[in-house]
Structures are given as C-alpha cells and as structure tokens.
N, C-alpha and C. Protein backbone atom coordinates (compact mmCIF):
# COMPACT_ATOMS: atom_id res chain seq x y z
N UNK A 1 19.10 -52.04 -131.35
CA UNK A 1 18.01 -52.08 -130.38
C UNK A 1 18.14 -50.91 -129.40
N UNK A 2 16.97 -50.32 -129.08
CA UNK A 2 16.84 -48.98 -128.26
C UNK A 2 17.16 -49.62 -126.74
N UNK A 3 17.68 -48.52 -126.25
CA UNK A 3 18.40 -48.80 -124.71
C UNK A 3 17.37 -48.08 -124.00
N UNK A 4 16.90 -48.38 -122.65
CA UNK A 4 15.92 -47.99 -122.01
C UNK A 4 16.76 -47.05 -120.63
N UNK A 5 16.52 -46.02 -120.51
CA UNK A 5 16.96 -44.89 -118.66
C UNK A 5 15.87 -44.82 -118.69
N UNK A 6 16.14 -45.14 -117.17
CA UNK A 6 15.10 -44.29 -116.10
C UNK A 6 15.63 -44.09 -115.22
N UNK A 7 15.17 -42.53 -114.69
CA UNK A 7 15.48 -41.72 -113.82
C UNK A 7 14.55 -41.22 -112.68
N UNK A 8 15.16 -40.93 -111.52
CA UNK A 8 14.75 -39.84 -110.25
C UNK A 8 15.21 -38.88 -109.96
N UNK A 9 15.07 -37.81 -110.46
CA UNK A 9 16.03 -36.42 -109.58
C UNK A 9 15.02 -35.82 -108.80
N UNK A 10 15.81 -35.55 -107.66
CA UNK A 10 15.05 -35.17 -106.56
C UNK A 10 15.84 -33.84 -106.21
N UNK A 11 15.04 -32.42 -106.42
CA UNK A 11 15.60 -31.10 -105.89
C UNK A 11 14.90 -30.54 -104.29
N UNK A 12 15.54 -30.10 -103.61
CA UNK A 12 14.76 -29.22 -102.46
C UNK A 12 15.28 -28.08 -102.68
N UNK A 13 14.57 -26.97 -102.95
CA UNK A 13 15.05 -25.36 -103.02
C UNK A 13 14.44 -24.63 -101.53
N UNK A 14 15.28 -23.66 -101.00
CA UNK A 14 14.01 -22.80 -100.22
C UNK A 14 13.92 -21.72 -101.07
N UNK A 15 12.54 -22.05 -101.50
CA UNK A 15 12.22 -20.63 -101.96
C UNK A 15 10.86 -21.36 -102.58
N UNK A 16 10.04 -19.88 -103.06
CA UNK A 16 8.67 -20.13 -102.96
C UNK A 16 8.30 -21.17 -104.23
N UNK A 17 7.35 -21.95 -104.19
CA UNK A 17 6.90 -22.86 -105.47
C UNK A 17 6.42 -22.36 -106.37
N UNK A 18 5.55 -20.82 -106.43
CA UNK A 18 5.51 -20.69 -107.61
C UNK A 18 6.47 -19.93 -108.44
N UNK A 19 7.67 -19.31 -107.90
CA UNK A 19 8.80 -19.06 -108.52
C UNK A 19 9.50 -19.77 -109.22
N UNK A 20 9.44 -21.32 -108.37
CA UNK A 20 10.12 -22.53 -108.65
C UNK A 20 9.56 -23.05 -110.07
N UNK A 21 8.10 -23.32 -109.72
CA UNK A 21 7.45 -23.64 -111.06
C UNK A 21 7.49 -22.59 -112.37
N UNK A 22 7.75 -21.26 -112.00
CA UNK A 22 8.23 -20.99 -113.15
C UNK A 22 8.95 -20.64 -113.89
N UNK A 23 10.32 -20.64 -113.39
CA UNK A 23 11.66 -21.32 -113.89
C UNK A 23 11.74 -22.07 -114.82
N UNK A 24 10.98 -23.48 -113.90
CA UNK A 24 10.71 -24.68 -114.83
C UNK A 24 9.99 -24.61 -116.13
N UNK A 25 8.92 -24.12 -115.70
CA UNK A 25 7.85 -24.14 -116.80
C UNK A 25 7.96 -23.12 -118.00
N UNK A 26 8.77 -22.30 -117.93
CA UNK A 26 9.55 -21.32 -119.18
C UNK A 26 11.05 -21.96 -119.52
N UNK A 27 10.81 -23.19 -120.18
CA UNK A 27 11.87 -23.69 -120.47
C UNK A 27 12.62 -23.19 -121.43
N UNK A 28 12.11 -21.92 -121.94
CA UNK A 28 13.07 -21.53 -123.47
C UNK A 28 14.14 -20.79 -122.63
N UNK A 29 14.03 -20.18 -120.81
CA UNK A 29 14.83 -19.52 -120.51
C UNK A 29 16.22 -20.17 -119.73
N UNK A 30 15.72 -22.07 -120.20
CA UNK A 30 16.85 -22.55 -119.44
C UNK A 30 18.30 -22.30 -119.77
N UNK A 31 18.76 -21.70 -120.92
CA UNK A 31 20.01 -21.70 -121.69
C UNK A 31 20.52 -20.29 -120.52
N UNK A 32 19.77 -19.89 -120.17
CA UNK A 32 20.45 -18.97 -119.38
C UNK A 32 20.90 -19.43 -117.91
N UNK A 33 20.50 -20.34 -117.29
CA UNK A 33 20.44 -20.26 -116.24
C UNK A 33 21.30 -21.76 -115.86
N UNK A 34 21.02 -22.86 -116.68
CA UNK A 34 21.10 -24.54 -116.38
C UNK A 34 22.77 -24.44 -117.12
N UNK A 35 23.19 -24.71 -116.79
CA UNK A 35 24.24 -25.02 -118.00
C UNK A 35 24.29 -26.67 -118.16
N UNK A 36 24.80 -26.73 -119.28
CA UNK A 36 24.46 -27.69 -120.03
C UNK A 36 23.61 -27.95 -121.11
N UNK A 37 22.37 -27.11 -120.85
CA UNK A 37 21.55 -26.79 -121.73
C UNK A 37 21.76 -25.87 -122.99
N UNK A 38 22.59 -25.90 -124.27
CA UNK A 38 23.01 -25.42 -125.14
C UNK A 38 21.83 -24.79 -125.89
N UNK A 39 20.65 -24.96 -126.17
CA UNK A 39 19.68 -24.58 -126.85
C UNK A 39 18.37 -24.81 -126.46
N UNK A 40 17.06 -24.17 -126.28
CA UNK A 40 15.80 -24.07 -126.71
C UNK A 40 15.01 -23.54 -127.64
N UNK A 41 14.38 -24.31 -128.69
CA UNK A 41 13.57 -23.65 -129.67
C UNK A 41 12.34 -24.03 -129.57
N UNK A 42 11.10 -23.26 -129.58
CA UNK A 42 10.16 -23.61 -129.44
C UNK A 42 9.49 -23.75 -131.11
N UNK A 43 9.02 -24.92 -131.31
CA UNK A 43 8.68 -25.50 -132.97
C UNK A 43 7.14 -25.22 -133.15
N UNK A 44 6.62 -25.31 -132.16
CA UNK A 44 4.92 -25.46 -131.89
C UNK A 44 4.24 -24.77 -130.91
N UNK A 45 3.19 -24.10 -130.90
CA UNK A 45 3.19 -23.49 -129.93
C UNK A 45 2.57 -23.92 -129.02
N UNK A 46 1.22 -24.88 -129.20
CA UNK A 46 0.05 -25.52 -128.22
C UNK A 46 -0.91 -24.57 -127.78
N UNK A 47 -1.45 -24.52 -126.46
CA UNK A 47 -2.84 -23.99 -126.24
C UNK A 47 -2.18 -22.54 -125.49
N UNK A 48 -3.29 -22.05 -124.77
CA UNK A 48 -3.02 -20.95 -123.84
C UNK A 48 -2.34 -21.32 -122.49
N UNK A 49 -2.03 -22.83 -122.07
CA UNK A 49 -1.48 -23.46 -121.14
C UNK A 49 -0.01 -23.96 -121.82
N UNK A 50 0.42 -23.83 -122.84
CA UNK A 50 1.04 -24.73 -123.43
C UNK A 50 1.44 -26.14 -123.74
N UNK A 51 0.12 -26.40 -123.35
CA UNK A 51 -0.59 -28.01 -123.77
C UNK A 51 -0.05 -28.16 -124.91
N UNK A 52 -0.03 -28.86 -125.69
CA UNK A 52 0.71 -29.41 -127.31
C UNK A 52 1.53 -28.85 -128.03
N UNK A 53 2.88 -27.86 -126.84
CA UNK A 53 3.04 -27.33 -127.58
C UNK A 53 4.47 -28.02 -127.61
N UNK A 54 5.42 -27.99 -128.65
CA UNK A 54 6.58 -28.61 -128.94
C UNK A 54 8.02 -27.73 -128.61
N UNK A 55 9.43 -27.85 -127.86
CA UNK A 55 10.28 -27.43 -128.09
C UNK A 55 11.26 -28.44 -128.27
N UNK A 56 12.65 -28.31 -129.23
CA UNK A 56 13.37 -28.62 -129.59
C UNK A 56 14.51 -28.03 -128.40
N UNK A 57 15.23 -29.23 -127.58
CA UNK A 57 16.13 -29.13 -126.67
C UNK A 57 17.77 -29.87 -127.04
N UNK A 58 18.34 -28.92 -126.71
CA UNK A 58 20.12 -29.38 -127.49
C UNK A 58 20.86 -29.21 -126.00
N UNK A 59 21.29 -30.59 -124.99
CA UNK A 59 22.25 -30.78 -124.48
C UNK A 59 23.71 -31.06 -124.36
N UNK A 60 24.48 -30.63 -123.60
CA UNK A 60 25.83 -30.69 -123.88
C UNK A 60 26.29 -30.90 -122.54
N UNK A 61 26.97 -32.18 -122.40
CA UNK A 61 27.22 -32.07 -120.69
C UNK A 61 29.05 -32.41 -120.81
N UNK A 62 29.63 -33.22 -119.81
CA UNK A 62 30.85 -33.32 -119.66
C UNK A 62 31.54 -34.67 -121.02
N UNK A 63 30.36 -35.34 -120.90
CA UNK A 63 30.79 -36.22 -122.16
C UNK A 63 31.00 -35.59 -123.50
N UNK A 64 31.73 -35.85 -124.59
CA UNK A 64 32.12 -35.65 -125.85
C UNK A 64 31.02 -35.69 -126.58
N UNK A 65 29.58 -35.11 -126.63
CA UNK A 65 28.39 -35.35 -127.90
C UNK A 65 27.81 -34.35 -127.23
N UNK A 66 26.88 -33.99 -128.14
CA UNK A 66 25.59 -33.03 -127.84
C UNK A 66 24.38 -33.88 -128.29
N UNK A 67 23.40 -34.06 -127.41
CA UNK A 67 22.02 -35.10 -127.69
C UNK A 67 20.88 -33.68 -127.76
N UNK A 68 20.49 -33.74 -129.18
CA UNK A 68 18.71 -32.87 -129.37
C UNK A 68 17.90 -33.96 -129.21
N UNK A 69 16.03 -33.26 -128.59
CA UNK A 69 15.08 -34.06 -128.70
C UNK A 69 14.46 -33.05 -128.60
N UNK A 70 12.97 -33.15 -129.32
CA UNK A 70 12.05 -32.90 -128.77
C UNK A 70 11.62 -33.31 -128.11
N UNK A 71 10.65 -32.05 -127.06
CA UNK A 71 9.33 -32.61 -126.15
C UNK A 71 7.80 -31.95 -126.66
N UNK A 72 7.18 -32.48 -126.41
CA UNK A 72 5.73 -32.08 -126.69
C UNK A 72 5.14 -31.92 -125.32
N UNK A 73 4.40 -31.20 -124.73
CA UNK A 73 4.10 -30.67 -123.39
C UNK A 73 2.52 -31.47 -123.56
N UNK A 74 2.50 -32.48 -122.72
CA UNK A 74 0.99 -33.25 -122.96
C UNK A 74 0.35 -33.06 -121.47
N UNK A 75 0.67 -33.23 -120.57
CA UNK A 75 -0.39 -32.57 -119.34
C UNK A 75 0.26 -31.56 -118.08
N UNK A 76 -0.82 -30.39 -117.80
CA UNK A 76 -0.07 -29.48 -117.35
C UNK A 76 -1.22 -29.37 -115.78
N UNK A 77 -0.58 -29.30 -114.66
CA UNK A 77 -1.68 -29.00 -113.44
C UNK A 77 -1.29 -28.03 -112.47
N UNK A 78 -1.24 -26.54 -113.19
CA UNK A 78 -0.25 -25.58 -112.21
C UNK A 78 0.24 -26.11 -110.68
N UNK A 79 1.35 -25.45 -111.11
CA UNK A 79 2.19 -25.30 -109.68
C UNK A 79 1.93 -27.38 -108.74
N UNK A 80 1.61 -28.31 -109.35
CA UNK A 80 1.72 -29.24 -109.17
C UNK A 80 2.29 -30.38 -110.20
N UNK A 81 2.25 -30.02 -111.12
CA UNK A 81 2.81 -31.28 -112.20
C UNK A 81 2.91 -31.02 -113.98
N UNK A 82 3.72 -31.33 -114.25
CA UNK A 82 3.91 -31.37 -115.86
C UNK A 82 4.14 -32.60 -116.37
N UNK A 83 3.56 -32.92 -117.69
CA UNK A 83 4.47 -34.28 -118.27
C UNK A 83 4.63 -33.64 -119.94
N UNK A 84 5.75 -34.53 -120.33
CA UNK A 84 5.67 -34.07 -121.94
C UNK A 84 6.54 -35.85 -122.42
N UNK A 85 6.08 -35.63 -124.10
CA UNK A 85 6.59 -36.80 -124.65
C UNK A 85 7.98 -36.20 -125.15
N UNK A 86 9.13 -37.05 -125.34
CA UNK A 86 9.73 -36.94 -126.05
C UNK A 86 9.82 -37.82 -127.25
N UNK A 87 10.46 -37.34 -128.11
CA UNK A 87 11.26 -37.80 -129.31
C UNK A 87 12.38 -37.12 -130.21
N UNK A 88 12.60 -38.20 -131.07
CA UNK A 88 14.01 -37.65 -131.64
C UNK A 88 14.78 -38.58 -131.12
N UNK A 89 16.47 -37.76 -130.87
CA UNK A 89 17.63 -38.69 -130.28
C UNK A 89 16.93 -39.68 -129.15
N UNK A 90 16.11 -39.19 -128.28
CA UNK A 90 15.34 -39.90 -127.27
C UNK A 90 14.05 -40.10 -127.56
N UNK A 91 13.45 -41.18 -126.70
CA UNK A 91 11.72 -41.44 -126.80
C UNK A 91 11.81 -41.66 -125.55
N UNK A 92 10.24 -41.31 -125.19
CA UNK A 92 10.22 -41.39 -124.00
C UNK A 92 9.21 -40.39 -123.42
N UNK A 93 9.07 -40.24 -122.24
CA UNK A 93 8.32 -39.13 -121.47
C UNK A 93 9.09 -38.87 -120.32
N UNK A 94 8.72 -37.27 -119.62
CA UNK A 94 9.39 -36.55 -118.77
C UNK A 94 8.10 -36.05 -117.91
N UNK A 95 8.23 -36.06 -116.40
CA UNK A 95 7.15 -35.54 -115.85
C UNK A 95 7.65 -34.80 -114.48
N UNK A 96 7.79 -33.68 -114.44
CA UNK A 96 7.94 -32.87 -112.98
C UNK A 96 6.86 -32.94 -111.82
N UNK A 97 6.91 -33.27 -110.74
CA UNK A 97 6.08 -33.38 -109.87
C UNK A 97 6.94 -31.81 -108.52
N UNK A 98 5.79 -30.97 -108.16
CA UNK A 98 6.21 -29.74 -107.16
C UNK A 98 5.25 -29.56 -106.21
N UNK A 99 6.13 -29.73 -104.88
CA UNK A 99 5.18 -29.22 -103.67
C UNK A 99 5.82 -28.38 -102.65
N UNK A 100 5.36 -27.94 -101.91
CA UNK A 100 6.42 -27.01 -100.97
C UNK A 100 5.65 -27.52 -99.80
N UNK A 101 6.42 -27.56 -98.82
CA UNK A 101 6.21 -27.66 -97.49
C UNK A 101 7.27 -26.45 -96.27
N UNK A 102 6.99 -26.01 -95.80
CA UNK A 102 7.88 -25.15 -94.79
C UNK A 102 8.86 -24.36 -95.41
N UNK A 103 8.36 -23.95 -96.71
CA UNK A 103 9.18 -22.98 -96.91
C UNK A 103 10.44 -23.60 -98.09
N UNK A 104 10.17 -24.74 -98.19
CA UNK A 104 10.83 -25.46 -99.49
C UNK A 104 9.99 -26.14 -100.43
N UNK A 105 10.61 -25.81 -101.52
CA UNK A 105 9.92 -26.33 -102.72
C UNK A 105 10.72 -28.09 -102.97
N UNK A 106 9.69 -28.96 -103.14
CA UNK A 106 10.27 -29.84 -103.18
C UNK A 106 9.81 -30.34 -104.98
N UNK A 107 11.18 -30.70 -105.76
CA UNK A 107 10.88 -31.07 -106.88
C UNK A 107 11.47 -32.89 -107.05
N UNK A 108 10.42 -33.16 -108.25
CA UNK A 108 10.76 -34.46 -108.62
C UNK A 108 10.44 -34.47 -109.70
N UNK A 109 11.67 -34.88 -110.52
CA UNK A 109 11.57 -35.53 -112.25
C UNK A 109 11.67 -37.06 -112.34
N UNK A 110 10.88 -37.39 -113.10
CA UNK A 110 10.61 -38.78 -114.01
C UNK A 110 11.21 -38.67 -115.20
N UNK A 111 12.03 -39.38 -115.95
CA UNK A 111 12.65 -39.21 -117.00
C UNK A 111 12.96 -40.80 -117.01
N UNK A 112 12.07 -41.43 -118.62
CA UNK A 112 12.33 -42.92 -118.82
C UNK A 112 12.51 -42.66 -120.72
N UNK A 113 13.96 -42.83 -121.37
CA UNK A 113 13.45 -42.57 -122.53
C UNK A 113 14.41 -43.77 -122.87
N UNK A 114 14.10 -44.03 -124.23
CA UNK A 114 15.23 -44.71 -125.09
C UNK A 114 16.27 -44.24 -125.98
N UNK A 115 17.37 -44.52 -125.98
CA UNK A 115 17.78 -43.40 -126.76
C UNK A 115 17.60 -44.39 -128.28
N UNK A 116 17.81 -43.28 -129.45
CA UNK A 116 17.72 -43.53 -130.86
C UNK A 116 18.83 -43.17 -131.87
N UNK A 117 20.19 -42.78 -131.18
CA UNK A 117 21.16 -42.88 -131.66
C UNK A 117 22.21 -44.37 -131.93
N UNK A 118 22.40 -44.41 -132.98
CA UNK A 118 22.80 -46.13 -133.14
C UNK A 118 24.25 -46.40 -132.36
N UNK A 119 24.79 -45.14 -132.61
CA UNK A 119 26.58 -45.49 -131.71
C UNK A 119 26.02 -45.98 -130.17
N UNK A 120 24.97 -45.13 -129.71
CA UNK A 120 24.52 -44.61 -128.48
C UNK A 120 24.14 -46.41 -127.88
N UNK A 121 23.66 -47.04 -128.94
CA UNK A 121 22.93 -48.49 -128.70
C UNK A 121 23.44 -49.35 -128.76
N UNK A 122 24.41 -49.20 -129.86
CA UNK A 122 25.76 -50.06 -129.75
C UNK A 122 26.56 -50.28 -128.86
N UNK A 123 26.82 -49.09 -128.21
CA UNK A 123 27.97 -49.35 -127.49
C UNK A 123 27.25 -48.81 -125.89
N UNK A 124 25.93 -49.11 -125.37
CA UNK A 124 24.96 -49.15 -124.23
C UNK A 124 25.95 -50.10 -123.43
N UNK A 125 26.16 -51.28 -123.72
CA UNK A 125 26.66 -52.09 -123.12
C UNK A 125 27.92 -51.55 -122.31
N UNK A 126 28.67 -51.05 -122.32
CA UNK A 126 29.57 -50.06 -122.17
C UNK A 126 29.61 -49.15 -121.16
N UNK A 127 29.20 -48.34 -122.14
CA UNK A 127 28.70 -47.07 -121.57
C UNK A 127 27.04 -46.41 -120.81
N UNK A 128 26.74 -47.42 -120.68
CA UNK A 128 25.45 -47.08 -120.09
C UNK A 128 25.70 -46.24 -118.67
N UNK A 129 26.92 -46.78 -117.83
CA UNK A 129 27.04 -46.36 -116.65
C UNK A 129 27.41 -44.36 -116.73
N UNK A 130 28.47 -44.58 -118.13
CA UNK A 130 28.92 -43.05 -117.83
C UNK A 130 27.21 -42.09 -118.32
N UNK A 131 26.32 -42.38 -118.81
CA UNK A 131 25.48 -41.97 -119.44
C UNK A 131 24.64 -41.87 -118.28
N UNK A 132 24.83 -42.83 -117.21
CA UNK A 132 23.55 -42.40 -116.30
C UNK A 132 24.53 -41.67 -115.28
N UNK A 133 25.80 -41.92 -115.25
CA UNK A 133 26.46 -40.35 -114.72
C UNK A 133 26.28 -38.97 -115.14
N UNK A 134 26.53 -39.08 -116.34
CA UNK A 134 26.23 -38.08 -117.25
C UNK A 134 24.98 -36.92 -117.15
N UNK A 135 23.77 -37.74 -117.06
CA UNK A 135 22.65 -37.52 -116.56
C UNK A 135 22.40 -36.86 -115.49
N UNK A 136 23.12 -37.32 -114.06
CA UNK A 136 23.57 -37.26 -113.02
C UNK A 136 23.83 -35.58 -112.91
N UNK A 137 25.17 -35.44 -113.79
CA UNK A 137 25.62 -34.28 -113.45
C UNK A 137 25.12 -32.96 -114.28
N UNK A 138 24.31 -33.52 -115.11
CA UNK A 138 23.50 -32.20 -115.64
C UNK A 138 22.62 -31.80 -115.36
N UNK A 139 21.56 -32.80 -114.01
CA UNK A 139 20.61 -32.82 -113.36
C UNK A 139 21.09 -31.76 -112.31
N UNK A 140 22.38 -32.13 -111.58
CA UNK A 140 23.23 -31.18 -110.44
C UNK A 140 23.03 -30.38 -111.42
N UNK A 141 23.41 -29.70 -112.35
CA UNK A 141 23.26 -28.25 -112.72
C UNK A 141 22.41 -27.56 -112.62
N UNK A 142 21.43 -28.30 -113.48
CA UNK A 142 20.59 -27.89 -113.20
C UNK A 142 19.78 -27.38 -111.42
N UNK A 143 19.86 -28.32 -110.50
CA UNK A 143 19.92 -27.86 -109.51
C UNK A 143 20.39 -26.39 -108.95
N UNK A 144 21.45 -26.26 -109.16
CA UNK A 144 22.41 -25.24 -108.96
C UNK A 144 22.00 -24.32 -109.98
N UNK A 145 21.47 -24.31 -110.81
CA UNK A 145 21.28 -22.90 -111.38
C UNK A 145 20.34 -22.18 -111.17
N UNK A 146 19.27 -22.93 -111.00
CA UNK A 146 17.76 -23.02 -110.11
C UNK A 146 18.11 -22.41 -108.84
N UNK A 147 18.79 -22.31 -108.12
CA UNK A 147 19.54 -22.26 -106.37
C UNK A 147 19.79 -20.48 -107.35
N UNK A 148 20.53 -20.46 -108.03
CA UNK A 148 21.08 -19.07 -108.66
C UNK A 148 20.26 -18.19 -109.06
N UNK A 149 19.94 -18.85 -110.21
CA UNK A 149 18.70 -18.01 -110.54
C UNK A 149 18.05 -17.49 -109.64
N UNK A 150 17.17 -17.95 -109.02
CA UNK A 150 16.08 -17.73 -107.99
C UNK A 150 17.20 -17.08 -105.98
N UNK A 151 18.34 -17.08 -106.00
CA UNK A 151 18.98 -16.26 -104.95
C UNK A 151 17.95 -17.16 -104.02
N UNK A 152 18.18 -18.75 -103.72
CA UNK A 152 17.45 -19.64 -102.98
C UNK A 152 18.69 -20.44 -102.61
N UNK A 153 18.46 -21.20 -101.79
CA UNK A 153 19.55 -22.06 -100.96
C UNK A 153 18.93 -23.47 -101.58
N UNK A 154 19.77 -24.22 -101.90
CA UNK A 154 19.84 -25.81 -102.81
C UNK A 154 19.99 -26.10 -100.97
N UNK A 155 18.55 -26.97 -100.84
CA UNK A 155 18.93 -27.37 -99.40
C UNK A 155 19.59 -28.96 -99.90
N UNK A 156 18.98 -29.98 -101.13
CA UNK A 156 19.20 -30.99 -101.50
C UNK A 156 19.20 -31.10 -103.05
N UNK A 157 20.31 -31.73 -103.74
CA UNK A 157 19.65 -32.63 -104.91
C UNK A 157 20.43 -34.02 -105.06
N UNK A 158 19.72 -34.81 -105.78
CA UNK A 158 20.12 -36.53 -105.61
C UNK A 158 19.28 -36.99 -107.00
C-alpha cells in the first residue's frame, strides 16, 4: 500500500523574484546549483511556456538510495506559481507559490506524493520519520544553493 507525504517548505531569499523564479523554473540547471539533485532530463518538451512538458528528476540525499520521478509541468502563472504532476517512484503533485515583498522573495512548496517503491511501503512504518527528515534536508539545500547561486542572503528556510 502507497504511503502518503505532505509537505511545506517555506524559503525567504533577498533578492529579486524574478531571478528567484528563474532559478526555479529552469529546473534542468538544478544539478548545478541544489545539491542533492543528481540529475535532470528533460523527456518532453510541452508548449512555449513549458506547459506539458515532462522532466525526469534523480535525487540523492543523506539517506542510502537515490529516488527518480517524473514531473509533468501542468499550470504555469509567471513569477507567481507553478504546479506539475508527478509520477514514477512518487505520485503526486508539486506546486511553488512566489511573492516578494520589501525586497524578499518569499517562496512556498506544496509537495503531497505517494511513494511507489515497495521496500519504501513496507517498511513506511519505520521509517517514515527519517524520510520526512530526509526531505527536510534536501529542501535546506536547496535553500542554500538558491542563497549561492543568486549571491542573495537566505534570510529564512523551514
């Protein structure tokens, strides 16, 4: 039986939102910047927005496995919001929400998937806690690389 996360990460950067948003939104360039992020391939391409379009994502964090999924990029509202489906190792959907106020960009991810690995479901009972640690600390990276990349001050992430 599929195990259900859900998540909140909450970033504050200072630095401008549409820099911020597009960091985010060129996700094939996260392998450079996020660590943890071992791979992006883009499978599909979608529209001139990159509405439908598909990439194949390969994580690697402090735990012993590497988890791939795709996402499919299903609604896009510049410099205010993204969502995409996943599937694969995970199901589920992912949605970034971005606003800036005074000079900070304030970000928020939604992330609710199931995972579809059978060890992964088996042994939920368990390990569910290190997995939403896990989560935890690849989210901080992400934070922090974002702060790097962009030569911006990480005022917050949680």
């Amino acid at each position: 039986m599929a195990t259900e996360y859900a998540f909140v990460t909450k970033w504050q950067i200072k630095a401008p939102l549409p820099d911020v948003w597009e960091a985010i939104y060129h996700s094939l360039d996260w392998p450079h910047w996020w660590k943890g992020v071992e791979k992006v391939v883009e499978l599909e391409k979608g529209n001139e927005d990159g509405i439908g379009s598909v990439r194949e994502y390969t994580w690697k964090s402090i735990l012993p496995y590497q988890l791939a999924f795709n996402m499919r990029l299903t609604e896009l509202e510049k410099h205010k919001r993204m969502k995409g489906l996943a599937f694969g190792e995970l199901e589920g959907e992912g949605e970034w929400f971005f606003e800036e106020k005074d000079g900070i960009t304030y970000i928020r991810y939604h992330w609710t998937v199931f995972t579809n690995k059978t060890w992964m479901n088996t042994l939920a009972f368990i390990l569910k806690p290190a997995f939403n640690y896990n989560h935890d600390v690849v989210m901080s990276w992400g934070a922090k690389g974002l702060a790097k990349k962009l030569d911006a001050e990480l005022v917050s992430y949680r």
